[in-house]
C-alpha atoms as a PDB file:
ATOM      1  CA  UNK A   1     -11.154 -20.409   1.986  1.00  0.00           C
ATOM      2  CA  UNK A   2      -9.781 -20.172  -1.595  1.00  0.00           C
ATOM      3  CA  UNK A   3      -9.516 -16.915  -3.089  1.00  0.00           C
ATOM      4  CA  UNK A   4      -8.701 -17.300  -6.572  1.00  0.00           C
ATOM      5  CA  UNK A   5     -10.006 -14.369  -8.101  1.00  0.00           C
ATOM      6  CA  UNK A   6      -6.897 -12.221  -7.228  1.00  0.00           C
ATOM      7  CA  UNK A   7      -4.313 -14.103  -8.936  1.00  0.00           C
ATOM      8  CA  UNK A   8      -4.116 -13.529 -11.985  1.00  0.00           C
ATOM      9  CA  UNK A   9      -0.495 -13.031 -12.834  1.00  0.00           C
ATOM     10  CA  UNK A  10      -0.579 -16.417 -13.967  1.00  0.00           C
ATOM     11  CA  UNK A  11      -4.389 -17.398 -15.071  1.00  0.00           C
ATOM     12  CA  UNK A  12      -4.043 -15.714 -18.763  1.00  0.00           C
ATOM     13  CA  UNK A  13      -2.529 -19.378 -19.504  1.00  0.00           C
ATOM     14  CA  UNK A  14      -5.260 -21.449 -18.078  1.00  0.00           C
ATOM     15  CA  UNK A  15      -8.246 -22.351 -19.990  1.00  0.00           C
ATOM     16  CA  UNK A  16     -11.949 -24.253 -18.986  1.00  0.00           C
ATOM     17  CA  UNK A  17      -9.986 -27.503 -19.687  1.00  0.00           C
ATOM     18  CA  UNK A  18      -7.336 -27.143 -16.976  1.00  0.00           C
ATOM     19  CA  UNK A  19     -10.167 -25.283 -14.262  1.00  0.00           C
ATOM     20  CA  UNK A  20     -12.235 -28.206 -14.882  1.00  0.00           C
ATOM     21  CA  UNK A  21      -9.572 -30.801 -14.438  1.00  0.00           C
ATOM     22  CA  UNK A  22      -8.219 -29.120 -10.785  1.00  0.00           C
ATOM     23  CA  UNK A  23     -12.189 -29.115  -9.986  1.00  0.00           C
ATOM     24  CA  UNK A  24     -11.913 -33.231 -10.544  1.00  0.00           C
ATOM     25  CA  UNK A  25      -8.791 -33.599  -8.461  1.00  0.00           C
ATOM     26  CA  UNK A  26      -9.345 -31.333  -5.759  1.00  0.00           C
ATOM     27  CA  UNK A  27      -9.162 -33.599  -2.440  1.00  0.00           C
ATOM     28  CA  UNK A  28      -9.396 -31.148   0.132  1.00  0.00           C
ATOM     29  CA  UNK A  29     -13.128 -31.543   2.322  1.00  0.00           C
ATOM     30  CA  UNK A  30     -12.349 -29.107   4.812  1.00  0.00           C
ATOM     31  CA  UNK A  31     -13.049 -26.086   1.938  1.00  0.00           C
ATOM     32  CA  UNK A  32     -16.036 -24.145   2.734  1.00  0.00           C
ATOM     33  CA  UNK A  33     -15.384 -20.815   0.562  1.00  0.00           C
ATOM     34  CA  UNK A  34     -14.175 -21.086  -2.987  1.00  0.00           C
ATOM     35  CA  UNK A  35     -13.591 -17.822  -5.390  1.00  0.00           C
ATOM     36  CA  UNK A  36     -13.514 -18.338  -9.072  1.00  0.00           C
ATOM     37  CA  UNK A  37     -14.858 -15.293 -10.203  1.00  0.00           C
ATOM     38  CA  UNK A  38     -12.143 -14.317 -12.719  1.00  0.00           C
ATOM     39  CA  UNK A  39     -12.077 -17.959 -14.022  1.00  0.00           C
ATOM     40  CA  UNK A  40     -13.308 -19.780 -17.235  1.00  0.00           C
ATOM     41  CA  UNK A  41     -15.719 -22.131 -15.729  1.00  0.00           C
ATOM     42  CA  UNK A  42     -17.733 -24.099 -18.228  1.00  0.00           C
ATOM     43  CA  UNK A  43     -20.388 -26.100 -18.298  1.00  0.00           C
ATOM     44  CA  UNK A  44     -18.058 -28.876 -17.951  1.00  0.00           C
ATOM     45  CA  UNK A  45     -16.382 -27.409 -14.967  1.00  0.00           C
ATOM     46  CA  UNK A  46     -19.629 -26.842 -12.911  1.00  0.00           C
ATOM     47  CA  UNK A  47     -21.008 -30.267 -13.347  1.00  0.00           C
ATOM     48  CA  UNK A  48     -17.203 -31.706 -12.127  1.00  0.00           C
ATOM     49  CA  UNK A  49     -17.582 -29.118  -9.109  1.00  0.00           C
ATOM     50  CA  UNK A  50     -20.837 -30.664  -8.869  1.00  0.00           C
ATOM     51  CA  UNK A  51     -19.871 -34.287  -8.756  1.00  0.00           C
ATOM     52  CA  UNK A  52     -17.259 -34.027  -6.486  1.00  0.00           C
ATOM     53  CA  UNK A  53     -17.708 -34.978  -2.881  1.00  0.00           C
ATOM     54  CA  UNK A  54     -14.715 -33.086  -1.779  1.00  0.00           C
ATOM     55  CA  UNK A  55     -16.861 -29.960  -2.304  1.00  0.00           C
ATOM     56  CA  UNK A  56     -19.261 -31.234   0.120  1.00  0.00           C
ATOM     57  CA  UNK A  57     -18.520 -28.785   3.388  1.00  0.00           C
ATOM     58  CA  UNK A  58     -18.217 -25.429   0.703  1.00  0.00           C
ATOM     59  CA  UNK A  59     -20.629 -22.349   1.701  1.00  0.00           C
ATOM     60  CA  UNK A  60     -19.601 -20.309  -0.397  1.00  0.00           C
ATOM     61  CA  UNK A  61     -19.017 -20.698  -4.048  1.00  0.00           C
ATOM     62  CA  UNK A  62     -18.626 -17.447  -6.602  1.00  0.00           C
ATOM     63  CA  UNK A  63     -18.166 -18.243 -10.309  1.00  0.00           C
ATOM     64  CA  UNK A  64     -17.675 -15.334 -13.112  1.00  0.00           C
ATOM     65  CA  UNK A  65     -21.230 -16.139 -14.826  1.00  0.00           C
ATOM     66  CA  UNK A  66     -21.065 -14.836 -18.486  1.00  0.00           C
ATOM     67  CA  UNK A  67     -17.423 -12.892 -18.122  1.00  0.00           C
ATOM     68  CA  UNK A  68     -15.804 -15.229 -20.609  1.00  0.00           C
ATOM     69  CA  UNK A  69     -17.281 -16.864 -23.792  1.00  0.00           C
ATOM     70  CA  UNK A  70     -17.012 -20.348 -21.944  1.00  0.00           C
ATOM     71  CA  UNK A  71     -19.236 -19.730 -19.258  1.00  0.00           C
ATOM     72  CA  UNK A  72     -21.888 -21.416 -16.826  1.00  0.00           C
ATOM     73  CA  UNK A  73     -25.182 -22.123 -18.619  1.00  0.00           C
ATOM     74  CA  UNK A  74     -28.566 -23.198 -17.474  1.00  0.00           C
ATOM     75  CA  UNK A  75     -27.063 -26.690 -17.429  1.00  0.00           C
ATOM     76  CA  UNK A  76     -24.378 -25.816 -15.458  1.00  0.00           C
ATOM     77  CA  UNK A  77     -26.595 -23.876 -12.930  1.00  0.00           C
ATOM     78  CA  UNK A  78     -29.039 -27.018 -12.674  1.00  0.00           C
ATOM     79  CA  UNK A  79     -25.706 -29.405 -12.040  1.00  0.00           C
ATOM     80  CA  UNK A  80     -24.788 -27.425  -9.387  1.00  0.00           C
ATOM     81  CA  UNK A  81     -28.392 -26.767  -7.618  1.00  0.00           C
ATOM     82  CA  UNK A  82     -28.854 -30.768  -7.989  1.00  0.00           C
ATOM     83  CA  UNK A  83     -25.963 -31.755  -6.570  1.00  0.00           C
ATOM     84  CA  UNK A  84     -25.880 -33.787  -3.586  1.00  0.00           C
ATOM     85  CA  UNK A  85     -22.683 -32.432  -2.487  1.00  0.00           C
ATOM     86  CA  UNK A  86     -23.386 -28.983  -2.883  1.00  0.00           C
ATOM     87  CA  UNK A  87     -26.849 -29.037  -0.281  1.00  0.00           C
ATOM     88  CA  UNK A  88     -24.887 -26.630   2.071  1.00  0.00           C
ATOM     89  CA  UNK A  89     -24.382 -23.724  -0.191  1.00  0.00           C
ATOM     90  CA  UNK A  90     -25.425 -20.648   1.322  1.00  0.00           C
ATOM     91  CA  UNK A  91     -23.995 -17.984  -1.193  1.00  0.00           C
ATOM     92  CA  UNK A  92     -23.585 -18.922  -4.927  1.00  0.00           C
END
């Protein structure tokens, strides 16, 4: 699990562009519960969730859907609902 929804002594500096770049270069298969509830992710950021494999064994995935003025749109959703790597989500 990755809870990042409770840090946030340190998020006020991070915008879409930097979520959606740790999204591309996360490595790590063995996550199956990912929190970003409190974090601006885009468009852009879904569809690089969406096209990583690494994401492949998450369950769980929570995204803050229309807290911030970049936020997940209908395009976003339909990356993430059509991605191959994201067949085992059980909670979104």
């Amino acid at each position: 699990s990755l809870d990042l929804a409770s840090v946030s002594e340190w998020r006020r500096d991070i915008g879409s562009d930097e979520v959606t770049r740790f999204l591309g270069e996360w490595s790590n298969p063995s996550i199956r519960h990912l929190n970003l509830d409190t974090w601006p992710v885009d468009d852009k950021g879904a569809k690089t969730l969406a096209k990583n494999p690494a994401f492949a064994n998450l369950r769980w995935l929570k995204v803050g859907l229309g807290r911030f003025s970049q936020c997940i749109t209908k395009s976003g959703l339909r990356a993430i609902a059509g991605s191959p790597h994201l067949q085992n989500l059980v909670f979104f």
